[in-house]
C-alpha atoms as a PDB file:
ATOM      1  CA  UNK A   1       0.000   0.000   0.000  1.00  0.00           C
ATOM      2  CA  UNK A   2       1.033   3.445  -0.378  1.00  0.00           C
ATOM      3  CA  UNK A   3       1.508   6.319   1.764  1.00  0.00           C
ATOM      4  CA  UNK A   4      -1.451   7.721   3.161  1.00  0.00           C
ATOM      5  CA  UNK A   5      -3.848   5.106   2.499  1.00  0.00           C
ATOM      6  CA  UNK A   6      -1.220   3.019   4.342  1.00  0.00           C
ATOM      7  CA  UNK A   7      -0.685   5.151   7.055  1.00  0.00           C
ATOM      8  CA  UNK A   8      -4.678   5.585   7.724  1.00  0.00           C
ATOM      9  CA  UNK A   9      -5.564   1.736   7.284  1.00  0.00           C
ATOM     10  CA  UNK A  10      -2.731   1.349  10.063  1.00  0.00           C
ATOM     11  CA  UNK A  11      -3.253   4.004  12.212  1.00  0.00           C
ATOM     12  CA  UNK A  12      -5.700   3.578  15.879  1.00  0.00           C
ATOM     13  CA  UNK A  13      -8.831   4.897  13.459  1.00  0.00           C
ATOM     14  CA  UNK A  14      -9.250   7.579  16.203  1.00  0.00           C
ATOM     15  CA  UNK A  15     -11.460  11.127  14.915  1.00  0.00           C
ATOM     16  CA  UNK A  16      -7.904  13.272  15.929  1.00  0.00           C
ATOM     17  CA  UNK A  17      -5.588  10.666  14.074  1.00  0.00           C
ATOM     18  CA  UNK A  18      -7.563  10.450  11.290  1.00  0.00           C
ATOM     19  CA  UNK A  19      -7.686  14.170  10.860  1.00  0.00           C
ATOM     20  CA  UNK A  20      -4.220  14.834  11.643  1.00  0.00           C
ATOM     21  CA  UNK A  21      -3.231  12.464   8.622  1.00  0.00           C
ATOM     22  CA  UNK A  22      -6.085  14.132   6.277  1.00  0.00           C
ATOM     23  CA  UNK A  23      -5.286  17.867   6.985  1.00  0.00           C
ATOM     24  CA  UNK A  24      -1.316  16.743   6.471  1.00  0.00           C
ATOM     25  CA  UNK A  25      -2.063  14.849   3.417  1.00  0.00           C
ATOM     26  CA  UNK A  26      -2.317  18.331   1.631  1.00  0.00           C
ATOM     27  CA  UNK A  27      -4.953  19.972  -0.694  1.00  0.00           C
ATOM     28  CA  UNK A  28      -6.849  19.537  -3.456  1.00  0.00           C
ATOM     29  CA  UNK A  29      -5.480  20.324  -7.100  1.00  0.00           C
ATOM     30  CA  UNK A  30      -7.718  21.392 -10.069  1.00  0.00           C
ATOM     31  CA  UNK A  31      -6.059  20.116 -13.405  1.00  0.00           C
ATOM     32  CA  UNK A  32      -6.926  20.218 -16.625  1.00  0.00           C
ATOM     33  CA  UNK A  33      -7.822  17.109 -19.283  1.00  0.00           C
ATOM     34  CA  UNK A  34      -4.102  17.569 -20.949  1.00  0.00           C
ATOM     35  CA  UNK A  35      -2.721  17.367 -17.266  1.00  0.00           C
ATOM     36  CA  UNK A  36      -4.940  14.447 -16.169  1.00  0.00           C
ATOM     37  CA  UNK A  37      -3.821  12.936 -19.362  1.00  0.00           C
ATOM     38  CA  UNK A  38      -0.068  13.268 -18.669  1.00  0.00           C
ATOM     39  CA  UNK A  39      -0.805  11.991 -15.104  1.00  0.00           C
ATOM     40  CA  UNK A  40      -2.296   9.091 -16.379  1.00  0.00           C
ATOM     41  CA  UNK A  41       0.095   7.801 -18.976  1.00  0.00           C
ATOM     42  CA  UNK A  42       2.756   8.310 -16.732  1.00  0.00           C
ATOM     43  CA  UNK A  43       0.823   6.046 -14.350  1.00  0.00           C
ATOM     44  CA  UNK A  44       0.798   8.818 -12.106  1.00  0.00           C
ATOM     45  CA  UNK A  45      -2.408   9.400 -11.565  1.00  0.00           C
ATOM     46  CA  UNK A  46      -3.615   7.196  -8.701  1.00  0.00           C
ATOM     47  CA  UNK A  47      -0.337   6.814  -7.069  1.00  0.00           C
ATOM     48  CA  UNK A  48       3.361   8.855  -6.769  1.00  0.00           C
ATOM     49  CA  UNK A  49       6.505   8.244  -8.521  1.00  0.00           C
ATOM     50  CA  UNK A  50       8.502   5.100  -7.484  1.00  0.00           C
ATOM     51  CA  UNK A  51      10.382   5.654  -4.014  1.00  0.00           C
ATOM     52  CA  UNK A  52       8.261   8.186  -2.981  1.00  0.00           C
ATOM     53  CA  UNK A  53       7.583   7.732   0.423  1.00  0.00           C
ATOM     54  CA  UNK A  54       5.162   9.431   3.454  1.00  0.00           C
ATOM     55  CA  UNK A  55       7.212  12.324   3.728  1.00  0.00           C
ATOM     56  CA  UNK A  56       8.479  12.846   0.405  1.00  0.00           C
ATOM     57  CA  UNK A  57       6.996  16.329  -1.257  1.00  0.00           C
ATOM     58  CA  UNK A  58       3.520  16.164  -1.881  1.00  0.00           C
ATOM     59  CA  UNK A  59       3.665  17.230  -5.397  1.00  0.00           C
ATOM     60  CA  UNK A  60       5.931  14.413  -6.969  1.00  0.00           C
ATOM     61  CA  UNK A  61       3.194  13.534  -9.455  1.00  0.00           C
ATOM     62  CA  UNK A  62       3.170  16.356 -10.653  1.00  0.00           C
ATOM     63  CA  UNK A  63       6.670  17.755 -11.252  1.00  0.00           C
ATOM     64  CA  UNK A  64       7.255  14.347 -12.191  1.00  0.00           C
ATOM     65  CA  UNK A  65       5.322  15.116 -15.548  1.00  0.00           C
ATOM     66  CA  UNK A  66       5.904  18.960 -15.679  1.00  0.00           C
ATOM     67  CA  UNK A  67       2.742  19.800 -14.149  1.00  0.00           C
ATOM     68  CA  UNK A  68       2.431  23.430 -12.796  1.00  0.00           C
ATOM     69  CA  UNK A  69       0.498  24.175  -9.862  1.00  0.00           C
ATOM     70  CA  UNK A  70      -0.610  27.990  -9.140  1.00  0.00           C
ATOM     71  CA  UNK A  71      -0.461  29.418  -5.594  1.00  0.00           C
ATOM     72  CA  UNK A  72      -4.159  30.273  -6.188  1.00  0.00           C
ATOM     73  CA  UNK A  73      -6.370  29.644  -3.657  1.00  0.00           C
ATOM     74  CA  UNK A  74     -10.305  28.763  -5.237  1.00  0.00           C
ATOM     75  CA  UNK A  75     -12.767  28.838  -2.915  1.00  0.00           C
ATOM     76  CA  UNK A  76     -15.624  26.520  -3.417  1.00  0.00           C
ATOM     77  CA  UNK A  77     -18.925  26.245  -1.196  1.00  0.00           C
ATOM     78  CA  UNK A  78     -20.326  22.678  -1.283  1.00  0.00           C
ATOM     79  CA  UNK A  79     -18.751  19.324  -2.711  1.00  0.00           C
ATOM     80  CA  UNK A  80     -16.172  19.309  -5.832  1.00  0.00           C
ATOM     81  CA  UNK A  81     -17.649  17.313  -8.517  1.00  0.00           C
ATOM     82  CA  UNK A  82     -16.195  15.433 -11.480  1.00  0.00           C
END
């Protein structure tokens, strides 16, 4: 398993644990279809590069394929939806 899928599945399941590991685990990144894309044939896109590990930087994926990310901040009200 990988990082923080690992690290939740083995943690005590407690409300403070599991929120410490979600609020570390980082935010949410808006991308478009040509960045999804490049995720996704690099294999990238459900998982990080090879040797990444809990810990690593969060954005691996991404600057693994040349991926971008603004400092922008969107605010949303309600759920993101694909």
């Amino acid at each position: 398993m990988e990082g923080w899928r690992a690290a939740l599945l083995a943690s005590d399941r407690q409300p403070h644990t599991v929120a410490r590991l979600l609020t570390a685990a980082g935010t949410v990144a808006v991308l478009l279809r040509t960045e999804d894309a490049a995720l996704r044939t690099a294999r990238l896109h459900a998982s990080m590069p090879t040797g990444w590990q809990l810990g690593d930087a969060p954005l691996a994926r991404y600057h693994a394929v040349g991926i971008r990310l603004s400092d922008a901040v969107l605010h949303v009200k309600g759920a993101i939806c694909r």
